[in-house]
N, C-alpha and C. Protein backbone atom coordinates (compact mmCIF):
# COMPACT_ATOMS: atom_id res chain seq x y z
N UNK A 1 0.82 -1.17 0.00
CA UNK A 1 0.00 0.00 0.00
C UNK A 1 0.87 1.24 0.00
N UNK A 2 0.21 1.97 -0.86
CA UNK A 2 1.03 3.38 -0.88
C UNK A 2 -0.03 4.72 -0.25
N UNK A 3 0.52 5.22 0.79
CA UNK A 3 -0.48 5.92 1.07
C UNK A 3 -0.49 7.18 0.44
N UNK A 4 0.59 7.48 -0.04
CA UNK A 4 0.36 9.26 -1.08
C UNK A 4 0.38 8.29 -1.94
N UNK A 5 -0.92 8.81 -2.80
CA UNK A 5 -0.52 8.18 -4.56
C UNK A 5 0.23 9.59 -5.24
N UNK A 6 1.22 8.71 -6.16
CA UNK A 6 1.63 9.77 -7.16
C UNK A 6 1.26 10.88 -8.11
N UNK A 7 1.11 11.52 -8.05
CA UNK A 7 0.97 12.38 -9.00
C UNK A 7 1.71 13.34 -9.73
N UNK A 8 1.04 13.32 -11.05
CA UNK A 8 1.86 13.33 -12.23
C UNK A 8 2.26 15.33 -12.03
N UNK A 9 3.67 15.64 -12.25
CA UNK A 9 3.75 16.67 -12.27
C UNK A 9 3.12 17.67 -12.93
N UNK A 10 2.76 17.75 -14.23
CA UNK A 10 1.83 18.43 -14.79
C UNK A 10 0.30 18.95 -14.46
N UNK A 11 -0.18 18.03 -13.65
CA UNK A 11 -1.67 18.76 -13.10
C UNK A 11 -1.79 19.68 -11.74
N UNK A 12 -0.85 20.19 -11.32
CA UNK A 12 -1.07 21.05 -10.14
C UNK A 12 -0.24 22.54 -10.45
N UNK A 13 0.09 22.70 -11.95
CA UNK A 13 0.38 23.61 -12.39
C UNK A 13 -0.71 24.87 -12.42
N UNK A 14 0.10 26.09 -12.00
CA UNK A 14 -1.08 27.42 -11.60
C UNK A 14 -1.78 27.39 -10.86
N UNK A 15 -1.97 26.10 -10.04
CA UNK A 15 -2.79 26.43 -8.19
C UNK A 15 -1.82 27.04 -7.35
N UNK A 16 -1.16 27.09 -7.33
CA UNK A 16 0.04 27.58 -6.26
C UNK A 16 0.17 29.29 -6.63
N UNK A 17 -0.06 29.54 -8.16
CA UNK A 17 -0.29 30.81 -8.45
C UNK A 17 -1.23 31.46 -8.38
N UNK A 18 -2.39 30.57 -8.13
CA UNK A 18 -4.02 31.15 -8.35
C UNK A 18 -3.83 31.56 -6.99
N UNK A 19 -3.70 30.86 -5.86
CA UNK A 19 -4.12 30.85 -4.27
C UNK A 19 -3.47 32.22 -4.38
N UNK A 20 -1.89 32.40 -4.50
CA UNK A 20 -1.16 33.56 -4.23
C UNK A 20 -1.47 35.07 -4.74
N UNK A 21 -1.75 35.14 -6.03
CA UNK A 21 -2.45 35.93 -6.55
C UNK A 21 -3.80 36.42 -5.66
N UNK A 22 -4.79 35.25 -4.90
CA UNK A 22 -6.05 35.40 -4.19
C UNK A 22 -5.47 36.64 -3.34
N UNK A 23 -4.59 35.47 -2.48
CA UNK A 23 -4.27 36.19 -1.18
C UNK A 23 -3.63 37.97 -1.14
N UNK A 24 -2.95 37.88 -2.45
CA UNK A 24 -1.71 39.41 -2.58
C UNK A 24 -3.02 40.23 -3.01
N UNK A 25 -4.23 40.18 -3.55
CA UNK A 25 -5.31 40.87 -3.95
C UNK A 25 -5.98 41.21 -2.81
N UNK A 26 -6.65 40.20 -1.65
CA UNK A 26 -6.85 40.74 -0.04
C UNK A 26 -5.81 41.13 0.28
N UNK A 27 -4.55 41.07 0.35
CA UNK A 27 -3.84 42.02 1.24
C UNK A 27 -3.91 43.11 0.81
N UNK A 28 -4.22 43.38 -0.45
CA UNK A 28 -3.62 44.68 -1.11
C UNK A 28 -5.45 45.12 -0.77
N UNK A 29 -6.43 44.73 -0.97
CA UNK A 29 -7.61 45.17 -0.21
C UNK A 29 -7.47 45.71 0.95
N UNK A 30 -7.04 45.22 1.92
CA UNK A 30 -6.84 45.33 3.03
C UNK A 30 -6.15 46.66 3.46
N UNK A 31 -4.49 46.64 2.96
CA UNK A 31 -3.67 47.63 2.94
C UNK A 31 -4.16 49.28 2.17
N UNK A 32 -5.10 49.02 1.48
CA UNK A 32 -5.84 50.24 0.91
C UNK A 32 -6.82 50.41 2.02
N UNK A 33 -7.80 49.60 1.98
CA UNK A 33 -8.23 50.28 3.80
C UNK A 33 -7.92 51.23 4.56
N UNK A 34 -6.82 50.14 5.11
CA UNK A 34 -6.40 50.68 6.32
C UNK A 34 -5.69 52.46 6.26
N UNK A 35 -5.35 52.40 5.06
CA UNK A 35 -4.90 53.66 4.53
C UNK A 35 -5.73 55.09 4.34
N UNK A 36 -6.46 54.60 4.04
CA UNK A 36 -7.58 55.27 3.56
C UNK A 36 -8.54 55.90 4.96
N UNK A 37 -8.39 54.56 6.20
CA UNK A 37 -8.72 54.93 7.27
C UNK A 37 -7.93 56.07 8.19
N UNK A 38 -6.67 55.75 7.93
CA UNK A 38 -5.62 56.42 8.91
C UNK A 38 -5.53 57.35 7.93
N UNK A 39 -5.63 57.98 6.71
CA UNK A 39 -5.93 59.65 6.00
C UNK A 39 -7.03 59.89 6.51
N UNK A 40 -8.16 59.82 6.50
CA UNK A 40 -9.07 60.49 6.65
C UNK A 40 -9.26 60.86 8.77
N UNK A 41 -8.67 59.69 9.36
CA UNK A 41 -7.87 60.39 10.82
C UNK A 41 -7.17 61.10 10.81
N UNK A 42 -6.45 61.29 9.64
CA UNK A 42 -5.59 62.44 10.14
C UNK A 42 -6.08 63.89 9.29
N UNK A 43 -7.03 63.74 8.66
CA UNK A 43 -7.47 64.85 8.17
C UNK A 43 -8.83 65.28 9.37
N UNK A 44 -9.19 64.49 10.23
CA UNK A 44 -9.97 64.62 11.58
C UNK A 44 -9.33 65.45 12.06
N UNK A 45 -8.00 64.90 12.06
CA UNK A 45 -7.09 65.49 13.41
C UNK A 45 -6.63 66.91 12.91
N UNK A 46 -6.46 67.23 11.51
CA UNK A 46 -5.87 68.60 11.41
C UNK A 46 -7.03 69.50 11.75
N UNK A 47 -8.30 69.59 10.92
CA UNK A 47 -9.53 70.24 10.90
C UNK A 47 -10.05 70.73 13.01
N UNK A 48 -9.23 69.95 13.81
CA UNK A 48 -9.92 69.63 14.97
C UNK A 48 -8.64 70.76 15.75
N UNK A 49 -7.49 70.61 14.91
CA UNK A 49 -6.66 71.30 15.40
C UNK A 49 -6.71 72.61 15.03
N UNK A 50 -6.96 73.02 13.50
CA UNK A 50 -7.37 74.30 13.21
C UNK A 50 -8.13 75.10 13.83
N UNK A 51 -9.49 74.09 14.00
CA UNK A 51 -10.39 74.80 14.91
C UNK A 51 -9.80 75.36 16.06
N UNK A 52 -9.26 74.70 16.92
CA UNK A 52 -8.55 75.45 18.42
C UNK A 52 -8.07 75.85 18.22
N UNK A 53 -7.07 76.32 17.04
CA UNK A 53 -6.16 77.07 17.25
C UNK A 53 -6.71 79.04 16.61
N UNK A 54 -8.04 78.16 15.98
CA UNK A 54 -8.82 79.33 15.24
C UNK A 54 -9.35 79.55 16.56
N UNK A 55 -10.07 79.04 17.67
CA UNK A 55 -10.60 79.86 18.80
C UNK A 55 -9.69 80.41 19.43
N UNK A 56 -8.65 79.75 19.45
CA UNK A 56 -7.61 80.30 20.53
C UNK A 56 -7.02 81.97 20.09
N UNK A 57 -7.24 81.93 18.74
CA UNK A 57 -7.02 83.21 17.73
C UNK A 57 -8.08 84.13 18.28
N UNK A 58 -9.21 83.58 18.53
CA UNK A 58 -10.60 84.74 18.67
C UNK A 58 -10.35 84.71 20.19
N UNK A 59 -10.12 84.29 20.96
CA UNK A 59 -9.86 84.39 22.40
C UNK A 59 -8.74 85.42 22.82
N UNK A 60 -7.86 85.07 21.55
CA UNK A 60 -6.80 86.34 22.30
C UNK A 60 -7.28 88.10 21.71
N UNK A 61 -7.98 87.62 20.51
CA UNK A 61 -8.81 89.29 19.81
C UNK A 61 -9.33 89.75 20.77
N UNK A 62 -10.25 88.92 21.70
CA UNK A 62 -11.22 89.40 22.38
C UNK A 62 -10.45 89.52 23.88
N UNK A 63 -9.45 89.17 24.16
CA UNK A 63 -8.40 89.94 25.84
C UNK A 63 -8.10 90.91 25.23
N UNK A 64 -7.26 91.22 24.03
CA UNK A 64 -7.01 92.41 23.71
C UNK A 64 -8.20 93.58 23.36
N UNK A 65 -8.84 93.47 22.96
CA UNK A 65 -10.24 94.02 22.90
C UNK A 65 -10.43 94.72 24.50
N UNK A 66 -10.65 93.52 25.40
CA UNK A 66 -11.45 94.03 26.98
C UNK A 66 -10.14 94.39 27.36
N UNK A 67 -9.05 94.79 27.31
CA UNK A 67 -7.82 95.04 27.88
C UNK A 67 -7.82 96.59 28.07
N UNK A 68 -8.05 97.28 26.98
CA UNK A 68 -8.64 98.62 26.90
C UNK A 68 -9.90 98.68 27.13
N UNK A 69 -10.36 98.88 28.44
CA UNK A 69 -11.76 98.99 29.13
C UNK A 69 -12.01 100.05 28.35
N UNK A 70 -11.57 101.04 28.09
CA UNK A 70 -12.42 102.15 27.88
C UNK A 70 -12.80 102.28 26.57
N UNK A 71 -11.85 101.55 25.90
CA UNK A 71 -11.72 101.94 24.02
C UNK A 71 -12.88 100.49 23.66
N UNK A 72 -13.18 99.73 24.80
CA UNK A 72 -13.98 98.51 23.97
C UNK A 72 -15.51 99.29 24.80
N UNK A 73 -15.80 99.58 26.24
CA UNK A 73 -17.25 99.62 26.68
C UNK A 73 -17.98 100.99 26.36
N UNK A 74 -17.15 101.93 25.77
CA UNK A 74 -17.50 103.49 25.63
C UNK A 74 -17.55 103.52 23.91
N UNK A 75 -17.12 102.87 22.85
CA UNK A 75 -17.60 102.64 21.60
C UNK A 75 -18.90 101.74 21.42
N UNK A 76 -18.75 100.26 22.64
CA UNK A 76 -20.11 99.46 22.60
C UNK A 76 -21.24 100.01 23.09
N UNK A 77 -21.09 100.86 23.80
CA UNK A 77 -22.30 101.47 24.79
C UNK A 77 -22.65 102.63 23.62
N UNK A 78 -22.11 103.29 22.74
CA UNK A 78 -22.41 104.38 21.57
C UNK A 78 -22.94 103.08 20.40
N UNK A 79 -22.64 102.51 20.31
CA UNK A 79 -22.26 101.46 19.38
C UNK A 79 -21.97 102.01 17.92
N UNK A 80 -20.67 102.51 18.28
CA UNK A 80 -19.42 103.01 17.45
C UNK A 80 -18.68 102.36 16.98
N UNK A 81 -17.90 101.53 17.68
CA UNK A 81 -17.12 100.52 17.20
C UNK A 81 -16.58 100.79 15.95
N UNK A 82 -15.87 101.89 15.52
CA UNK A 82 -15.23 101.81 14.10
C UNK A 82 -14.01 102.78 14.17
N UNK A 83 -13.09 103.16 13.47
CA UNK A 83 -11.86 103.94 13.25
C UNK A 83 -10.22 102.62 13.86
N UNK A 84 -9.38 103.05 13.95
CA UNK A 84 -8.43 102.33 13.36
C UNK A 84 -7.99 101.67 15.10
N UNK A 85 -7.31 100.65 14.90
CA UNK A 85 -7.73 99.95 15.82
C UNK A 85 -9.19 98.89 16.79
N UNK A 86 -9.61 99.78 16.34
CA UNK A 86 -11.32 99.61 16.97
C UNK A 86 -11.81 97.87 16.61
N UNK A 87 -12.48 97.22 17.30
CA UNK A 87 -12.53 95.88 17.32
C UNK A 87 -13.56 95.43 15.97
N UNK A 88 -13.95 96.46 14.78
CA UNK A 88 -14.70 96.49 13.72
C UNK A 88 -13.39 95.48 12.84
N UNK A 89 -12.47 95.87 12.96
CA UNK A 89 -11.36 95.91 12.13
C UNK A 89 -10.99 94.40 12.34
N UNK A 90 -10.14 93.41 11.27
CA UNK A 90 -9.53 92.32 10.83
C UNK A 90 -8.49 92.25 11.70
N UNK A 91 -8.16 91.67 12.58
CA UNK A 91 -7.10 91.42 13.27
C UNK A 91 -6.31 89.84 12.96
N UNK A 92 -4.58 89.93 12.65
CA UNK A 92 -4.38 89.05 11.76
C UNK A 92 -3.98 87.99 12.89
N UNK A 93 -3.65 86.69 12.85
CA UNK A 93 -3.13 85.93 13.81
C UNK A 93 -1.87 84.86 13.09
N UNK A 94 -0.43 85.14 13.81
CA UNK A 94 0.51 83.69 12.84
C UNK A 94 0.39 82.60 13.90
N UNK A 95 -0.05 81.55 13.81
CA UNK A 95 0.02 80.75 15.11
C UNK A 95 1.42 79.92 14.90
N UNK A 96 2.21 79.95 13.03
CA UNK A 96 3.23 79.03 13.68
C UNK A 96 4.40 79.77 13.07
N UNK A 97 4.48 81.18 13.95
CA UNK A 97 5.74 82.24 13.63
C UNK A 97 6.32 81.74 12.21
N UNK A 98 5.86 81.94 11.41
CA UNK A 98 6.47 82.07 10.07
C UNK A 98 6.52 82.94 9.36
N UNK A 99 5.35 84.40 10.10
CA UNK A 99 5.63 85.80 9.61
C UNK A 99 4.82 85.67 8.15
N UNK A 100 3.85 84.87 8.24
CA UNK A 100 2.37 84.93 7.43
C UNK A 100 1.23 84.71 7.86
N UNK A 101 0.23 85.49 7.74
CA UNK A 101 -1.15 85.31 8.44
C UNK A 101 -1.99 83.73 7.94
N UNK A 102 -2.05 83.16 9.22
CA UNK A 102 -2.32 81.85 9.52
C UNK A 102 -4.05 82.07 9.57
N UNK A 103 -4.21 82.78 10.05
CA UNK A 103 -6.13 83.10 11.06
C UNK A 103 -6.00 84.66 10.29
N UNK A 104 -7.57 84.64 10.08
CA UNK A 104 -7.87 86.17 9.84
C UNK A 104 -9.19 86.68 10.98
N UNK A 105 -9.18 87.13 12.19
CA UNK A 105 -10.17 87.38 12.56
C UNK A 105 -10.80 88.49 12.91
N UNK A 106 -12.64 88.35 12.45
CA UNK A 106 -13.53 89.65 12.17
C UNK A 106 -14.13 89.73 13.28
N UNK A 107 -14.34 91.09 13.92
CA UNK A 107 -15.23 91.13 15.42
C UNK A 107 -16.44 91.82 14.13
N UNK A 108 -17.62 90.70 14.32
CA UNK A 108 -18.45 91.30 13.61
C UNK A 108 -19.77 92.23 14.22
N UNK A 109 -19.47 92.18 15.50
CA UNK A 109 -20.64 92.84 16.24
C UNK A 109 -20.41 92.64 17.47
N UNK A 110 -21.02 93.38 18.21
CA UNK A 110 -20.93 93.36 19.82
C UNK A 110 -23.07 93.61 19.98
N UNK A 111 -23.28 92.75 21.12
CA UNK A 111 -24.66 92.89 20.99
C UNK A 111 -24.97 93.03 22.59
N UNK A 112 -25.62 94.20 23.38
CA UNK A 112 -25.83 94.00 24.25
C UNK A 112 -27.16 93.18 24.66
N UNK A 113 -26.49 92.18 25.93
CA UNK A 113 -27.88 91.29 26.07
C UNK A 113 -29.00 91.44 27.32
N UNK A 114 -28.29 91.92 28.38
CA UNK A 114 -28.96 92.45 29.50
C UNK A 114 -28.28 93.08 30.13
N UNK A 115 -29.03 93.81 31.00
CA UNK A 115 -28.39 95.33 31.65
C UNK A 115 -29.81 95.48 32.84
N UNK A 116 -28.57 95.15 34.23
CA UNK A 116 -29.48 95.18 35.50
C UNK A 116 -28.99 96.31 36.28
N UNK A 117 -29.50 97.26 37.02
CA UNK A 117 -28.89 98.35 37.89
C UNK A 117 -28.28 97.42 39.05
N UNK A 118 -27.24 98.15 39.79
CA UNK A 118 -26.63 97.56 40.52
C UNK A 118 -26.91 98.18 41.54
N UNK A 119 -27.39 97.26 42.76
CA UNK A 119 -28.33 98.07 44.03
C UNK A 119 -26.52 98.06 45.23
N UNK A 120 -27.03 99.07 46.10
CA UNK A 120 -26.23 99.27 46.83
C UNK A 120 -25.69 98.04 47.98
N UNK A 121 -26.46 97.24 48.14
CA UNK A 121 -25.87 95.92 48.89
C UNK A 121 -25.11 95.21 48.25
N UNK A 122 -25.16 95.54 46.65
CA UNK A 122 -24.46 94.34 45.88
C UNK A 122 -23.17 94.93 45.49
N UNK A 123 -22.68 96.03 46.18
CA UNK A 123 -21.19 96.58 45.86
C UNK A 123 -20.32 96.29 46.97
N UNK A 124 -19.39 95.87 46.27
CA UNK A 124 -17.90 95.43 46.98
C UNK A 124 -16.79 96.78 46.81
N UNK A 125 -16.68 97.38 48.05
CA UNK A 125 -15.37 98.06 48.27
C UNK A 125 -14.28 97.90 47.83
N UNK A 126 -13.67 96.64 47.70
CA UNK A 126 -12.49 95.82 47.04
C UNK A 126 -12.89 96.13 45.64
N UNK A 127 -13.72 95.68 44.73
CA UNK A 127 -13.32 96.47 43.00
C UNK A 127 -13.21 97.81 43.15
N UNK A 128 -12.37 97.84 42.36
CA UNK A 128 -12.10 99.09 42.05
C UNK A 128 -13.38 99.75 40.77
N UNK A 129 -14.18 99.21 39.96
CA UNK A 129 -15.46 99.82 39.31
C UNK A 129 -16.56 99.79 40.32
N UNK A 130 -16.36 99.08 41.38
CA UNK A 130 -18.00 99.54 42.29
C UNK A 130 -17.33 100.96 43.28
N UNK A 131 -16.14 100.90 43.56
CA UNK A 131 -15.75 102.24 43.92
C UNK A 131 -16.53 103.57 43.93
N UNK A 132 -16.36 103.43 42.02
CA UNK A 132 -17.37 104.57 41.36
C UNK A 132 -18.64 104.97 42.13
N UNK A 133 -19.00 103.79 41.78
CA UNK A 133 -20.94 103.22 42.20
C UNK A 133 -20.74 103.67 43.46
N UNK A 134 -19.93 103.14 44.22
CA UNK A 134 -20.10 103.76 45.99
C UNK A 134 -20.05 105.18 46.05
N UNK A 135 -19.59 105.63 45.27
CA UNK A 135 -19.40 107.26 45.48
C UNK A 135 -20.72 107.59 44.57
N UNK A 136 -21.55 107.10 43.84
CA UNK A 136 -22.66 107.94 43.20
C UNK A 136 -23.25 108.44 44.13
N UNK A 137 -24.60 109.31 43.94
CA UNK A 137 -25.48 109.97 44.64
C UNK A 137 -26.45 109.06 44.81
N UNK A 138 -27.25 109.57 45.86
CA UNK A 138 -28.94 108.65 45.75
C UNK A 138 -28.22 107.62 46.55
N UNK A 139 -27.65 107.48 47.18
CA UNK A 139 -26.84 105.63 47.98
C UNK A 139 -27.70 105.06 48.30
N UNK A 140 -29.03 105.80 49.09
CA UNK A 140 -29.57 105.35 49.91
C UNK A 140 -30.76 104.33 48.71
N UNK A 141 -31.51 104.50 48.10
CA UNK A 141 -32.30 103.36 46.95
C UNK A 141 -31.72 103.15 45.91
N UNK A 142 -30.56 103.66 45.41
CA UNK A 142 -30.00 103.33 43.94
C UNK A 142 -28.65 103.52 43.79
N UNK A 143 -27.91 103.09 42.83
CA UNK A 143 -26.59 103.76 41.88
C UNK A 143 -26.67 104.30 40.93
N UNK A 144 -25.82 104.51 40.25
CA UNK A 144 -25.70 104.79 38.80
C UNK A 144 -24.94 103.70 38.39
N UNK A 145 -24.75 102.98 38.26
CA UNK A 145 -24.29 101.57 37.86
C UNK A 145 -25.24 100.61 37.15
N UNK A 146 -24.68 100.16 36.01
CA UNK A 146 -25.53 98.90 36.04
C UNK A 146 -24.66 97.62 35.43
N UNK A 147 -24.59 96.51 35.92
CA UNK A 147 -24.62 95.16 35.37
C UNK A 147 -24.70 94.91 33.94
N UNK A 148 -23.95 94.85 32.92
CA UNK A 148 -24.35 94.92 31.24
C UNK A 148 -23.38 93.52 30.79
N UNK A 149 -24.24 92.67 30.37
CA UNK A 149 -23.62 91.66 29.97
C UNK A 149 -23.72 91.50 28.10
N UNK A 150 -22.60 91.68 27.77
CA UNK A 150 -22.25 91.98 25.80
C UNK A 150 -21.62 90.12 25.63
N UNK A 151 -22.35 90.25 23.89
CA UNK A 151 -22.24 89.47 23.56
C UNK A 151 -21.07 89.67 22.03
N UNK A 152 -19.47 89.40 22.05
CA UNK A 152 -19.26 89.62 21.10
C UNK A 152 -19.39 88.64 20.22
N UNK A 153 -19.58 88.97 18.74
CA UNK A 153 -19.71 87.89 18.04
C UNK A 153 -18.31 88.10 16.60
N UNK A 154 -17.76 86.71 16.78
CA UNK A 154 -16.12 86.82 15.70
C UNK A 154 -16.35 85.72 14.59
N UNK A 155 -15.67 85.77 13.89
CA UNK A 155 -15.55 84.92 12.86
C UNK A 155 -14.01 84.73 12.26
N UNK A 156 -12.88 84.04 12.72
CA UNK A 156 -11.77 83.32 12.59
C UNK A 156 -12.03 83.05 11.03
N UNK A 157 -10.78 82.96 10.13
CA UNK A 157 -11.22 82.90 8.75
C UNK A 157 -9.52 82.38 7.94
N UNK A 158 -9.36 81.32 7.78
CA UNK A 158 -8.37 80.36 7.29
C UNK A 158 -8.27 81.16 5.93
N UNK A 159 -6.76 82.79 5.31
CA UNK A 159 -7.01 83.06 4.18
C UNK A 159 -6.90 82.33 3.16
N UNK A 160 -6.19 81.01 2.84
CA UNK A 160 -5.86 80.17 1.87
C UNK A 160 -7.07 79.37 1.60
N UNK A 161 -7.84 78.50 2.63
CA UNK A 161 -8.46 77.30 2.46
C UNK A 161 -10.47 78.25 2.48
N UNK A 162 -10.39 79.54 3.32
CA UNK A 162 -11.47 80.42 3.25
C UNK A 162 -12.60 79.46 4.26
N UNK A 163 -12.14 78.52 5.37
CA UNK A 163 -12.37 77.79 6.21
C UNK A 163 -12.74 78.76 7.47
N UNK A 164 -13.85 78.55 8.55
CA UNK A 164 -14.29 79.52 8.83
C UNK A 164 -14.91 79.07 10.41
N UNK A 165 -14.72 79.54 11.48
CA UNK A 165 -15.82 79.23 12.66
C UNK A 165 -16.06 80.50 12.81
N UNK A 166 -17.49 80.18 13.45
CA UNK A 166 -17.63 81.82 14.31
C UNK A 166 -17.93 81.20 15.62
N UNK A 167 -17.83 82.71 16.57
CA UNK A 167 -17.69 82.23 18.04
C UNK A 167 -18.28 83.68 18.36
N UNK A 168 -19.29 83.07 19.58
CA UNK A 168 -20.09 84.18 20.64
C UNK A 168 -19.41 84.10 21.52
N UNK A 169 -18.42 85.12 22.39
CA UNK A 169 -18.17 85.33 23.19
C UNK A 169 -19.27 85.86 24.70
N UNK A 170 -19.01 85.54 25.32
CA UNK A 170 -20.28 86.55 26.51
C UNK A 170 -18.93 87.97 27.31
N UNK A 171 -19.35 88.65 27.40
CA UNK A 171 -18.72 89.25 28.77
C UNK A 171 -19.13 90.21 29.03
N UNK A 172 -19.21 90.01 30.69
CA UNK A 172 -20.04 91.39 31.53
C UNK A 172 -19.04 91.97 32.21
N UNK A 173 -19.58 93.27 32.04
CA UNK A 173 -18.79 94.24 33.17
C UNK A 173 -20.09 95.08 33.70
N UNK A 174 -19.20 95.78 34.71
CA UNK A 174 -19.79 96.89 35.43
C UNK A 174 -19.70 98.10 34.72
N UNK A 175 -20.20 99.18 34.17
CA UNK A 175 -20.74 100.47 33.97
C UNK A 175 -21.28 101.01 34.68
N UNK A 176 -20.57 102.52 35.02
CA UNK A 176 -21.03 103.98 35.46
C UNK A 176 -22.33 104.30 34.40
N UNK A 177 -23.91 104.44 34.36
CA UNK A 177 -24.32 104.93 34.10
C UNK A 177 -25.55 103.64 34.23
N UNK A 178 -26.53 104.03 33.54
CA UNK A 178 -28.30 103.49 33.59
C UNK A 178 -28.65 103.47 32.23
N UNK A 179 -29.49 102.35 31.70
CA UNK A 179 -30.03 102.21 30.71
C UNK A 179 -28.75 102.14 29.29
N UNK A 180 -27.64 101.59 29.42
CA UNK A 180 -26.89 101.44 28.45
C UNK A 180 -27.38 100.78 27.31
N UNK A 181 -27.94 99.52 27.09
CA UNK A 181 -28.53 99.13 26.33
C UNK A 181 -29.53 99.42 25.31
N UNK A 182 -30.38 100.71 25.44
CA UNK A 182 -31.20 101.15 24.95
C UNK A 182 -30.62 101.82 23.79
């Protein structure tokens, strides 16, 4: 008894090529995949990074903005907001020092949203803006102060790709005077 029977060399010609061919066609399936997966992660990852770095752009417009108390709440309270410097204006941002504008960002409006008088129990000696308020007239039922909470609104603007977020900022301060909002 022979337990392998012989076989003739000629009939197992091109199975050995067919299988291999199978297999190098799934891998190469496969390897396009996976490729295709890990680009489009990393095009996640840039878009995700732009973005922060586009808020982080409108975050610093808007410290510099409230940094000059007077040049940002005495144009918003007129609602002036325009001439050179003034937060109307394009402010450029390089985020990766190469000495070309990376971010372009627009303060497109400032919107006041509420405005409460500020009663005399609710002033602190320690700020220096309720100071003011402590020294107004009338102490005894009122200030001249009021509570004004602004809403700026920006728009970050990618000049090459024309890629774009906008962002509502909130911020309140204290104001010397009544009825700002109106």
């Amino acid at each position: 008894m022979n337990p392998c029977p012989q076989q003739r060399p000629g009939q197992q010609q091109g199975s050995v090529l067919l299988v291999t061919m199978v297999f190098l066609l799934l891998f190469a399936i496969v390897a396009t995949a996976v490729f295709r997966g890990s680009q489009t992660s990393v095009l996640a990852v840039g878009n995700m990074q732009w973005r922060t770095e586009a808020i982080n752009a409108t975050n610093e417009v808007v410290a510099n903005i409230l940094s000059d108390y007077d040049g940002f709440i005495h144009p918003a309270l007129t609602k002036g907001m325009t001439g050179p410097g003034a937060p109307n204006g394009v402010f450029s941002s390089d985020v990766n020092g190469d000495g070309k504008t990376d971010i372009n960002v627009n303060v497109d409006g400032v919107k006041c949203h509420y405005e409460a008088e500020v009663k005399p129990e609710d002033l602190d000696p320690d700020r220096p803006e309720d100071v003011v308020c402590m020294n107004s007239a009338n102490m005894a039922a009122t200030t001249f102060c009021s509570e004004v909470q602004f809403a700026i609104e920006l728009t970050a603007t990618d000049p090459v790709s024309e890629a774009n977020v906008q962002i509502e900022q909130g911020v309140g301060v204290r104001v010397t005077g009544v009825d700002v909002c109106k």
